[in-house]
C-alpha atoms as a PDB file:
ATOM      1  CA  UNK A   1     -13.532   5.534 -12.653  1.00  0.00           C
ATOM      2  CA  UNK A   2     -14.157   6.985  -8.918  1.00  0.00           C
ATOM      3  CA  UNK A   3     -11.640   7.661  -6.295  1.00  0.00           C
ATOM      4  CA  UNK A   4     -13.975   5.141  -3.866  1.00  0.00           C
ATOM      5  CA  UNK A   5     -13.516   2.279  -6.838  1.00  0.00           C
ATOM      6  CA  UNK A   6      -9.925   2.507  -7.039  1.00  0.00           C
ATOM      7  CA  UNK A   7      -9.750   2.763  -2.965  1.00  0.00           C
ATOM      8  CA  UNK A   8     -11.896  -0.621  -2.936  1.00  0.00           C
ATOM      9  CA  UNK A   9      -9.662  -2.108  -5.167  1.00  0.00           C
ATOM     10  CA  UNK A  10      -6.457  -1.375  -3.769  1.00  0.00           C
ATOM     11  CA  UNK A  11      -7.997  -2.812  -0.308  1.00  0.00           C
ATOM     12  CA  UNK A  12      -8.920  -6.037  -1.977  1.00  0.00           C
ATOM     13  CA  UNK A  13      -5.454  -6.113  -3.274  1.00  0.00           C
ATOM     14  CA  UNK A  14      -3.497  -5.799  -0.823  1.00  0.00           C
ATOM     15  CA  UNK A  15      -5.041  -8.008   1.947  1.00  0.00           C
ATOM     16  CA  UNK A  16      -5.245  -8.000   5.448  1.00  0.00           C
ATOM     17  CA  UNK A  17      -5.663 -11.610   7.383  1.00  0.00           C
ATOM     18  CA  UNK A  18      -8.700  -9.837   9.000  1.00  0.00           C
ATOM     19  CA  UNK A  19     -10.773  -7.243   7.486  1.00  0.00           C
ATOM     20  CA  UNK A  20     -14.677  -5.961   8.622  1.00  0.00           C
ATOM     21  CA  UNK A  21     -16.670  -3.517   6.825  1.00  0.00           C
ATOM     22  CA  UNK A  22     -18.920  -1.594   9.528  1.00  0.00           C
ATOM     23  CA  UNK A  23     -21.068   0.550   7.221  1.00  0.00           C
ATOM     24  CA  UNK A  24     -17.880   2.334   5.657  1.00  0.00           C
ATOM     25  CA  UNK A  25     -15.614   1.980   8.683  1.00  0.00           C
ATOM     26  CA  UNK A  26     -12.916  -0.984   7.338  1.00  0.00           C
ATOM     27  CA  UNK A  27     -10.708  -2.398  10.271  1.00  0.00           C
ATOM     28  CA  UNK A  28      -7.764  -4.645   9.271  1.00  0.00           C
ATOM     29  CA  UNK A  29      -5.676  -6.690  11.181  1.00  0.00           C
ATOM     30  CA  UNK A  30      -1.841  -8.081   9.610  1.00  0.00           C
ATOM     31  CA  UNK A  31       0.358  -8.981  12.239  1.00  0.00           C
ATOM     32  CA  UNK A  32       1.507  -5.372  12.169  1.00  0.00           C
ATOM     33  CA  UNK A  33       3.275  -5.327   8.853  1.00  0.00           C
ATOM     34  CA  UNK A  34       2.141  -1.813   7.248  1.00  0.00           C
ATOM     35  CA  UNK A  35      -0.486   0.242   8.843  1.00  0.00           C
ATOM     36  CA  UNK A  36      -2.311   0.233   5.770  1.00  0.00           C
ATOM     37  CA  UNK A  37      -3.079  -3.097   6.590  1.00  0.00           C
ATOM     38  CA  UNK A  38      -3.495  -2.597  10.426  1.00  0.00           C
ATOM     39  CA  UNK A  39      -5.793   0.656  10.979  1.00  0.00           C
ATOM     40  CA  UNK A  40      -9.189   1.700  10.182  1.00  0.00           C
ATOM     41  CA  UNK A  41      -9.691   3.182   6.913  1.00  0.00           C
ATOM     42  CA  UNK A  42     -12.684   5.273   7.058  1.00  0.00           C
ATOM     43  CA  UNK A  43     -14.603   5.113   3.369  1.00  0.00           C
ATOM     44  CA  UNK A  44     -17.873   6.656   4.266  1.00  0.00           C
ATOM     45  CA  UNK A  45     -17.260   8.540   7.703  1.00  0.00           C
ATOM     46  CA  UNK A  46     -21.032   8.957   8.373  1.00  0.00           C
ATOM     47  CA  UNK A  47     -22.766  11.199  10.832  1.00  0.00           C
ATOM     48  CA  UNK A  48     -23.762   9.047  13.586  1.00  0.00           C
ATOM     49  CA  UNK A  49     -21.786   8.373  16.905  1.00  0.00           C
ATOM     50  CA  UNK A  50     -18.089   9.228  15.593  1.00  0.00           C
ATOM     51  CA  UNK A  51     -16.795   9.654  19.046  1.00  0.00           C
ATOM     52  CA  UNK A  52     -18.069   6.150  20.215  1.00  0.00           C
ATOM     53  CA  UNK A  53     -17.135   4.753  16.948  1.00  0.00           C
ATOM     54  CA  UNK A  54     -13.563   5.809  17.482  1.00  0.00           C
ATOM     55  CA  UNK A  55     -13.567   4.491  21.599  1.00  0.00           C
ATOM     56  CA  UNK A  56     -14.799   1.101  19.914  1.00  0.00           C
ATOM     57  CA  UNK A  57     -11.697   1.052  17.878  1.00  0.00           C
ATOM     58  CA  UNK A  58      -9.123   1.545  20.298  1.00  0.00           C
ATOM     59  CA  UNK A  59     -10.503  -0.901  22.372  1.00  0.00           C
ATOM     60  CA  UNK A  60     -10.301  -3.393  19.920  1.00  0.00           C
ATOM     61  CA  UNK A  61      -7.062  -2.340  18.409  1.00  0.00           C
ATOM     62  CA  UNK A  62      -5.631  -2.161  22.113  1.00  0.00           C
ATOM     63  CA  UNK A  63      -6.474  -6.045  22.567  1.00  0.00           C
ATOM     64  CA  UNK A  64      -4.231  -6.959  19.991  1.00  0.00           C
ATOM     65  CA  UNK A  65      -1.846  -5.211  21.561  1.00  0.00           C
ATOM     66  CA  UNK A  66      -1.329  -2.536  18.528  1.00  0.00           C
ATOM     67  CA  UNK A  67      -2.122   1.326  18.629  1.00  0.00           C
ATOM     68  CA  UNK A  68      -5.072   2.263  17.083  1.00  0.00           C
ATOM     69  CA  UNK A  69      -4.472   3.950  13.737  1.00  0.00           C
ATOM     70  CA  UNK A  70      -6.820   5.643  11.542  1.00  0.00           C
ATOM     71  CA  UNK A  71      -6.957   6.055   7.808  1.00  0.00           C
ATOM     72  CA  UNK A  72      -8.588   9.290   6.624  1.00  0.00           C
ATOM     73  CA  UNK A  73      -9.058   9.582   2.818  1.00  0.00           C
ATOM     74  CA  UNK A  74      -8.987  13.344   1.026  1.00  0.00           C
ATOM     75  CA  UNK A  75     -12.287  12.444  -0.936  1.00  0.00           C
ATOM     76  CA  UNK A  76     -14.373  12.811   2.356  1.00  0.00           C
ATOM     77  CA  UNK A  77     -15.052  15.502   4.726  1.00  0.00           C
ATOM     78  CA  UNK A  78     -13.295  14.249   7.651  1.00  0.00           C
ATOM     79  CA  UNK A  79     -13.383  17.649   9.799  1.00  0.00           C
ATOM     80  CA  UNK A  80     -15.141  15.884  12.913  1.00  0.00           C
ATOM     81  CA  UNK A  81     -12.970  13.186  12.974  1.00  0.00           C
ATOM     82  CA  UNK A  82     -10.475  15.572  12.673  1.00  0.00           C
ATOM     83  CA  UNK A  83     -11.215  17.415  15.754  1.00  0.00           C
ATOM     84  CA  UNK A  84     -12.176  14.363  18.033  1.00  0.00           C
ATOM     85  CA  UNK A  85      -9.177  12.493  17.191  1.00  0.00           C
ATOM     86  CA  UNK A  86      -6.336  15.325  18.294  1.00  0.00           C
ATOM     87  CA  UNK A  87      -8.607  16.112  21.373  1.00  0.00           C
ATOM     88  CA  UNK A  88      -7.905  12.152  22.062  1.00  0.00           C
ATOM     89  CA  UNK A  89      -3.988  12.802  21.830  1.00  0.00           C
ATOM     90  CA  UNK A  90      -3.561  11.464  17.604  1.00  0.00           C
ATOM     91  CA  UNK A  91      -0.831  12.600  15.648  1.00  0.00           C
ATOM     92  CA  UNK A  92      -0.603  13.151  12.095  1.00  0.00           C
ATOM     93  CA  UNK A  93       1.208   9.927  10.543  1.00  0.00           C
ATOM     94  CA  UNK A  94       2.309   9.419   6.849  1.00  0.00           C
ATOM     95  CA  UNK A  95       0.598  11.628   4.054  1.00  0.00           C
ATOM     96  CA  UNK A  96       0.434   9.996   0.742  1.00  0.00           C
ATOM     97  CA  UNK A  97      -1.015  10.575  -2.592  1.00  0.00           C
ATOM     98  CA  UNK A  98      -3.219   7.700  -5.004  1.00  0.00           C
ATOM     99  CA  UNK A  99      -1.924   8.599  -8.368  1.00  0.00           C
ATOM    100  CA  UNK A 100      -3.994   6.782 -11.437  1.00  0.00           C
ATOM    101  CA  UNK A 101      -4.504   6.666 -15.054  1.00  0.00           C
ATOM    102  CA  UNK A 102      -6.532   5.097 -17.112  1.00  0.00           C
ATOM    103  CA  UNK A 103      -4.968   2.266 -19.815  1.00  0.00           C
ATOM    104  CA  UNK A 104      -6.556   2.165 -23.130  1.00  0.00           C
ATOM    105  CA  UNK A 105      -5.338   3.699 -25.703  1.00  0.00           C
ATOM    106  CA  UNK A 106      -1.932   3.422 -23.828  1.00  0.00           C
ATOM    107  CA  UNK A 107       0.855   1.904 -25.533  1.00  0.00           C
ATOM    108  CA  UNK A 108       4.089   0.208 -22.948  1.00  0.00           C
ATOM    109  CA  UNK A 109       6.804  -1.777 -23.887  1.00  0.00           C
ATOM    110  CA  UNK A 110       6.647  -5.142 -23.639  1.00  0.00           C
ATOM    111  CA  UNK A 111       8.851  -7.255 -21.005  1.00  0.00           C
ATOM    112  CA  UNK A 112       9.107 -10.584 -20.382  1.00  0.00           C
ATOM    113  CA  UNK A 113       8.990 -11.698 -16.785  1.00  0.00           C
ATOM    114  CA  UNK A 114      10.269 -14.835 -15.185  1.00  0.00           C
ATOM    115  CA  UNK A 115       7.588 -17.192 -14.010  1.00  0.00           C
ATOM    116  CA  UNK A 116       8.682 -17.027  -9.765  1.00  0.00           C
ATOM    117  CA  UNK A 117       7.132 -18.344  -6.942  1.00  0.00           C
ATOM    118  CA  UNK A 118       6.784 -15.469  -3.748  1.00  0.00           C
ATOM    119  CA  UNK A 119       9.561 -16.829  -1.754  1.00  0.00           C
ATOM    120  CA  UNK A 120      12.138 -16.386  -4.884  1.00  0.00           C
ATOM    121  CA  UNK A 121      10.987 -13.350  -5.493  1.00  0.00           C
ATOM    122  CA  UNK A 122      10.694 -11.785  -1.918  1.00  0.00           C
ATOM    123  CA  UNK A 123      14.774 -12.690  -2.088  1.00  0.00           C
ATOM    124  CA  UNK A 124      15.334 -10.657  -4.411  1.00  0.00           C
ATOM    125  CA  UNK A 125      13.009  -7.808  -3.150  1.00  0.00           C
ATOM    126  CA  UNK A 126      15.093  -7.987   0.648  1.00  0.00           C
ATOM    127  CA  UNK A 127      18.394  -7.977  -1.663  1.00  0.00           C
ATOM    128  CA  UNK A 128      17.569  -5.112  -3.679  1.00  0.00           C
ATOM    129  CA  UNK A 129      15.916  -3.008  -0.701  1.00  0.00           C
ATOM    130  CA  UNK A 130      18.709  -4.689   1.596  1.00  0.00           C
ATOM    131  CA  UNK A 131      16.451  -5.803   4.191  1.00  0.00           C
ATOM    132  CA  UNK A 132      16.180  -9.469   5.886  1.00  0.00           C
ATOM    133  CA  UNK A 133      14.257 -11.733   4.467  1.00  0.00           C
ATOM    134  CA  UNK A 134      13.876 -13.499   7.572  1.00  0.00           C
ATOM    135  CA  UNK A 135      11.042 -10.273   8.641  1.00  0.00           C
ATOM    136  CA  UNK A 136       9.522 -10.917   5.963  1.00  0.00           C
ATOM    137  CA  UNK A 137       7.436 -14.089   6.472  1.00  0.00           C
ATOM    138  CA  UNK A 138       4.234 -11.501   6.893  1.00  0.00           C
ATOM    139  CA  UNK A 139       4.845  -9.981   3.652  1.00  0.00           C
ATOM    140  CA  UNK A 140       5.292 -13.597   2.283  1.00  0.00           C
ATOM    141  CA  UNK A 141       2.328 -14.539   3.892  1.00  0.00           C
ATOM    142  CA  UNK A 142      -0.313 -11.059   2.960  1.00  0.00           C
ATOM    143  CA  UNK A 143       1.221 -12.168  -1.058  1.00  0.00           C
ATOM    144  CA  UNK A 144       0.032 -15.618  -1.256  1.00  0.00           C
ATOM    145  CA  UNK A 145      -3.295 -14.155   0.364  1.00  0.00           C
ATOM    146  CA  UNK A 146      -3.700 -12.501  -3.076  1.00  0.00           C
ATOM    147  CA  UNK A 147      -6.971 -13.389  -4.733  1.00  0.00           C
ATOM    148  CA  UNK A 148      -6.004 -11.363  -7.843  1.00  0.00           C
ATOM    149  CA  UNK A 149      -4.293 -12.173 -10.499  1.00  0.00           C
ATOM    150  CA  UNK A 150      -0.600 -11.044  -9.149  1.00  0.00           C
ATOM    151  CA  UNK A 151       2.641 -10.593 -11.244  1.00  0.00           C
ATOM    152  CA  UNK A 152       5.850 -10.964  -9.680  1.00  0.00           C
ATOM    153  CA  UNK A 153       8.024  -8.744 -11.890  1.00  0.00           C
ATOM    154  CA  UNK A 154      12.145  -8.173 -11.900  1.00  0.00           C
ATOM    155  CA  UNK A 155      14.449  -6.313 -14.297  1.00  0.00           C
ATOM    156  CA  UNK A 156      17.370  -8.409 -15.592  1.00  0.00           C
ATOM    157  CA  UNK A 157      20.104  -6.097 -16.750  1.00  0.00           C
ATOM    158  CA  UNK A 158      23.635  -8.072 -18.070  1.00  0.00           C
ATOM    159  CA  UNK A 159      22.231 -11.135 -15.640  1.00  0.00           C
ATOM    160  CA  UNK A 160      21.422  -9.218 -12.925  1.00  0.00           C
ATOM    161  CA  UNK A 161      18.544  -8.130 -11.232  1.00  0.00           C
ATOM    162  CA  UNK A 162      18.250  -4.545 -11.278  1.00  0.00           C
ATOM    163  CA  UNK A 163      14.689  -3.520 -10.182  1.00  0.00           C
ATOM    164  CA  UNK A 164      11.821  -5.731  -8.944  1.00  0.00           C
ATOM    165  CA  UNK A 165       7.868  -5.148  -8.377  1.00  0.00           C
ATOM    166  CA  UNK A 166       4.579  -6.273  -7.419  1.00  0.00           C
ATOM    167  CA  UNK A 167       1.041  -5.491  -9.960  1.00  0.00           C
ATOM    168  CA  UNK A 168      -1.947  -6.955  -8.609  1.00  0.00           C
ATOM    169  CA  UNK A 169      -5.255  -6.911 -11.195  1.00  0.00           C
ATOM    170  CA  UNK A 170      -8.842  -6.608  -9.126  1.00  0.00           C
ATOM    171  CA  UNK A 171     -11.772  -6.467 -11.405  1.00  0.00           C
ATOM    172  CA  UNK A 172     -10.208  -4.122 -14.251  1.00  0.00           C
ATOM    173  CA  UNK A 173      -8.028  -2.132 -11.406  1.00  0.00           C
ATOM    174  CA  UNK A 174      -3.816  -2.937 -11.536  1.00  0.00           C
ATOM    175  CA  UNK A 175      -2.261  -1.821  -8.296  1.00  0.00           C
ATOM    176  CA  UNK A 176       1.481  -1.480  -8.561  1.00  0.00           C
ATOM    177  CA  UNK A 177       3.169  -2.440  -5.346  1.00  0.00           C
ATOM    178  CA  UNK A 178       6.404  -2.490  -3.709  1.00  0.00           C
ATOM    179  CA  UNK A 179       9.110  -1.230  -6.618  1.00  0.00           C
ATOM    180  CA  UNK A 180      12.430  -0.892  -5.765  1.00  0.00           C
ATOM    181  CA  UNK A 181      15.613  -0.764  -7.490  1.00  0.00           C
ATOM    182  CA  UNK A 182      19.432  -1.282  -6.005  1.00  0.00           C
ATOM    183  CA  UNK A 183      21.025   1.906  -5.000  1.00  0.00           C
ATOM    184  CA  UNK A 184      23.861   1.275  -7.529  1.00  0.00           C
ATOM    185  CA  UNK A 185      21.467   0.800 -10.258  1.00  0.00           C
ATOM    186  CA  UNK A 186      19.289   4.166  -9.509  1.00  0.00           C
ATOM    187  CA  UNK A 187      18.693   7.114 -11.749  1.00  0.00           C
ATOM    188  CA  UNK A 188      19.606   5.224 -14.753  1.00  0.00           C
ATOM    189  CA  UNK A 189      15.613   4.566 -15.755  1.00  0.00           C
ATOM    190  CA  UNK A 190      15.079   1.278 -14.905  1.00  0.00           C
ATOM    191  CA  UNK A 191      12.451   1.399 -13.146  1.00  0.00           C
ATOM    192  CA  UNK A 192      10.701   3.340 -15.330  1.00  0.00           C
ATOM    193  CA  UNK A 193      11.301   0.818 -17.840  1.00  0.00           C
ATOM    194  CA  UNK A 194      10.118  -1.787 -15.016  1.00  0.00           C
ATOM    195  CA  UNK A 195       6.835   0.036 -14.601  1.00  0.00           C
ATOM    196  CA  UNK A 196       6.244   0.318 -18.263  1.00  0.00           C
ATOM    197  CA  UNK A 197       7.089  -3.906 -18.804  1.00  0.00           C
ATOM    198  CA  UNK A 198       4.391  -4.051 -15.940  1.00  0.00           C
ATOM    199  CA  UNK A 199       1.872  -1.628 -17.687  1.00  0.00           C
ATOM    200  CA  UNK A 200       1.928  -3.505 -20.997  1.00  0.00           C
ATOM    201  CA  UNK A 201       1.121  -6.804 -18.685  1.00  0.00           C
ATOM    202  CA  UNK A 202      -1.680  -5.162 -17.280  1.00  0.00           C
ATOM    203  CA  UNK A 203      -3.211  -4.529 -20.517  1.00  0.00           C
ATOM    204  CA  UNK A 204      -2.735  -7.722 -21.729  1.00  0.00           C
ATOM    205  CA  UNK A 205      -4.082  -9.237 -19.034  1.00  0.00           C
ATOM    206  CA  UNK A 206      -7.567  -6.927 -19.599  1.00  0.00           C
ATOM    207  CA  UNK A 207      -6.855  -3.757 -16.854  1.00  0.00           C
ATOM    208  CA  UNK A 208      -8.446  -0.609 -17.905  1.00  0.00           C
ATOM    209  CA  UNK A 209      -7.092   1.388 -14.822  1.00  0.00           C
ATOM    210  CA  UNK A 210      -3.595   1.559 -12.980  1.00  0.00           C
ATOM    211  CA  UNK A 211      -3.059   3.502  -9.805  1.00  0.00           C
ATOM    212  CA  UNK A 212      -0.434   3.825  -7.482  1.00  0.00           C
ATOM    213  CA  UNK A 213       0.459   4.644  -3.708  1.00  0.00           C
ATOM    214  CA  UNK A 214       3.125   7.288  -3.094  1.00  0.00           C
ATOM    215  CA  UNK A 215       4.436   9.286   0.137  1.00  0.00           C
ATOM    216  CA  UNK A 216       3.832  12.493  -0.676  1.00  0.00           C
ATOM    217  CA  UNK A 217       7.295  13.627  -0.180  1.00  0.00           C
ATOM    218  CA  UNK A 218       8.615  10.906  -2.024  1.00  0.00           C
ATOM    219  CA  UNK A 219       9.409  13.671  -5.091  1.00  0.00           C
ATOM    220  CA  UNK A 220      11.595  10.776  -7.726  1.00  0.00           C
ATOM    221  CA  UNK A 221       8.742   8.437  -7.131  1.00  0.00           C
ATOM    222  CA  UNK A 222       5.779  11.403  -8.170  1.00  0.00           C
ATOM    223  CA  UNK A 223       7.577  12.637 -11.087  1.00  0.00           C
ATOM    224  CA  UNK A 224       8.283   8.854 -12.420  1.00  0.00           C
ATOM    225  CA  UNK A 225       5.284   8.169 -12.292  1.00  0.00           C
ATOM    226  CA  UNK A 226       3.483  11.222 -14.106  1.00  0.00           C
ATOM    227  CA  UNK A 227       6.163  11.051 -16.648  1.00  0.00           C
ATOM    228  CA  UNK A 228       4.802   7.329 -17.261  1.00  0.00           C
ATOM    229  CA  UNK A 229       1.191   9.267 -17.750  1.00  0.00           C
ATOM    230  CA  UNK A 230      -0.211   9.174 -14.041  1.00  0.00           C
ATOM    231  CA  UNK A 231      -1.762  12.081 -12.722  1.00  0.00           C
ATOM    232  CA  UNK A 232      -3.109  13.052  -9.290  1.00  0.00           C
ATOM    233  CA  UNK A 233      -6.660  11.128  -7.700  1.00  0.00           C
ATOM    234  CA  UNK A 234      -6.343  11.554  -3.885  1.00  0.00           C
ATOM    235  CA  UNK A 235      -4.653  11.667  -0.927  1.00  0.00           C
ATOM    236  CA  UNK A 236      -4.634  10.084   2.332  1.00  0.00           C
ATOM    237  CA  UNK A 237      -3.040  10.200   5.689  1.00  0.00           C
ATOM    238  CA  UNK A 238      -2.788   8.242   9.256  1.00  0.00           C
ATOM    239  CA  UNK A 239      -3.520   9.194  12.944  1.00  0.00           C
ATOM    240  CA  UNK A 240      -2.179   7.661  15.282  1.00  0.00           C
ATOM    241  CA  UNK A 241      -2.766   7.196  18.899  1.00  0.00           C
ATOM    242  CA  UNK A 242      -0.076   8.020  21.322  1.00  0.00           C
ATOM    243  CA  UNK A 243       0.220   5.625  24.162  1.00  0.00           C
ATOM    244  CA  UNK A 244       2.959   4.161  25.829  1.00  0.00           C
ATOM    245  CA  UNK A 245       5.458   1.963  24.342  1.00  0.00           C
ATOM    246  CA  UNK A 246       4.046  -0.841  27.099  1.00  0.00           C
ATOM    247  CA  UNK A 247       0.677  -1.383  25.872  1.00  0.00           C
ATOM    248  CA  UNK A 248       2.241  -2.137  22.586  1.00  0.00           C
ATOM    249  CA  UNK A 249       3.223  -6.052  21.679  1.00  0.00           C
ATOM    250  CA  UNK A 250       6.588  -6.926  20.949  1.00  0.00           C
ATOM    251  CA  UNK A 251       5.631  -8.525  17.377  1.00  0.00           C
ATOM    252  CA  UNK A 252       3.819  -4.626  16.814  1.00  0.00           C
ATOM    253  CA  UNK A 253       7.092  -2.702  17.793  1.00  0.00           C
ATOM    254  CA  UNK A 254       9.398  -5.374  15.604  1.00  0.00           C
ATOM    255  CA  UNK A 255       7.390  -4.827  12.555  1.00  0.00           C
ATOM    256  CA  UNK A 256       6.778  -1.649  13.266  1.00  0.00           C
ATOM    257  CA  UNK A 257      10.582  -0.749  13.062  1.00  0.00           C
ATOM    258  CA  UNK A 258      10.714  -2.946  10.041  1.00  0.00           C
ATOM    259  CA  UNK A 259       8.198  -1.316   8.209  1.00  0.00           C
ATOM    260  CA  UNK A 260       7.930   2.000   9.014  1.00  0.00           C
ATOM    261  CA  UNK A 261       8.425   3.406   5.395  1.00  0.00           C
ATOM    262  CA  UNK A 262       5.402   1.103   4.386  1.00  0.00           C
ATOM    263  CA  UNK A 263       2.451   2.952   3.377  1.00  0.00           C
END
């Protein structure tokens, strides 16, 4: 496996309602819920007219009334963009780390999952991460947009839903997506035992690769995962263009705010 396959396939995954691929240069477009799905991720920088590349962008971006956000990937040499972006005011956003492994030869335990349409299961995903599900109606809607084979997974513990998470399957790629567990249920290894039910899915449901996205200071979430076999792939990280809080849409700042731990 590559770092630029498991890249594509965690794009495809998790979709954006608007997506073009300019000779490496991906812009997506989501209503504003998680940059990853609103900025330009930059898979094959090129050599040819950066600067104008980068104007083009922040035009565009500033007609949907969003701030233009790049996505620069540690597998490229992105020292020019670098440099033209902080002489255009950018500042350093999140910094996150693709951790993968590959499955066979892997044994997980087995889980069985309740069969659950998105809107069931996005109520227990606000519960458990205590957030409204009324801002979620993106999220709800970027889901259904799946083409993938998607598993809704939760953790029953004593009749109660303990931990929750998304796995998404693209070609023989599993993504694992938005895993959380209730505070009062933390450090007691369930979602490690989550992650391992949604492993042995994957399997069974012919993946040969896993991979995950992680903030890089998110320490817990690193060492679960390597303890469940992943190891390092990449990294990645956001600039951002400062302008002011006017030439940004009210639905932008909302799910901004909302979403602002989103990678």
């Amino acid at each position: 496996m590559s770092d630029i396959q498991i890249e594509m396939a965690s794009l495809n995954s998790w979709p954006a309602f608007k997506q073009v691929d300019d000779n490496g240069w991906i812009s997506r477009f989501a209503d504003g819920y998680t940059k990853r799905s609103n900025s330009v991720t930059i898979l094959r920088p090129g050599t040819v007219s950066v600067e104008n590349k980068i104007i083009h962008y922040e035009r565009l971006y500033k007609t949907k009334g969003q701030p233009c956000i790049f996505r620069l990937l540690s597998f490229n040499d992105n020292t020019e963009i670098e440099f033209i972006l902080n002489s255009r005011n950018y500042t350093k956003g999140d910094h996150s780390l693709v951790l993968s492994q590959e499955l066979k030869n892997n044994e997980f335990q087995s889980l069985y999952f309740d069969s659950m349409v998105v809107d069931e299961w996005m109520k227990h995903y606000c519960k458990l991460s205590d957030k409204k599900l009324k801002s979620h109606s993106t999220h709800i809607k970027m889901i259904n947009n799946i083409k993938g084979k998607c598993l809704l997974a939760v953790l029953r513990k004593n009749q109660n839903i303990v931990s929750c998470g998304l796995g998404i399957i693209s070609d023989v790629f599993f993504g694992i997506f938005d895993i959380v567990t209730a505070p009062q249920y933390r450090n007691k290894g369930y979602g490690y035992e989550l992650i391992h039910g949604m492993l042995n899915w994957s399997i069974k449901n012919h993946a040969s690769v896993a991979y995950v996205q992680v903030l890089a200071e998110n320490t817990p979430a690193i060492r679960l995962y390597k303890k469940l076999g992943f190891e390092h792939s990449y990294e990645y990280h956001y600039k951002i263009k400062n302008c002011p809080i006017s030439e940004l849409s009210r639905n932008w700042r909302k799910a901004n705010r909302l979403c602002r731990a989103n990678l």
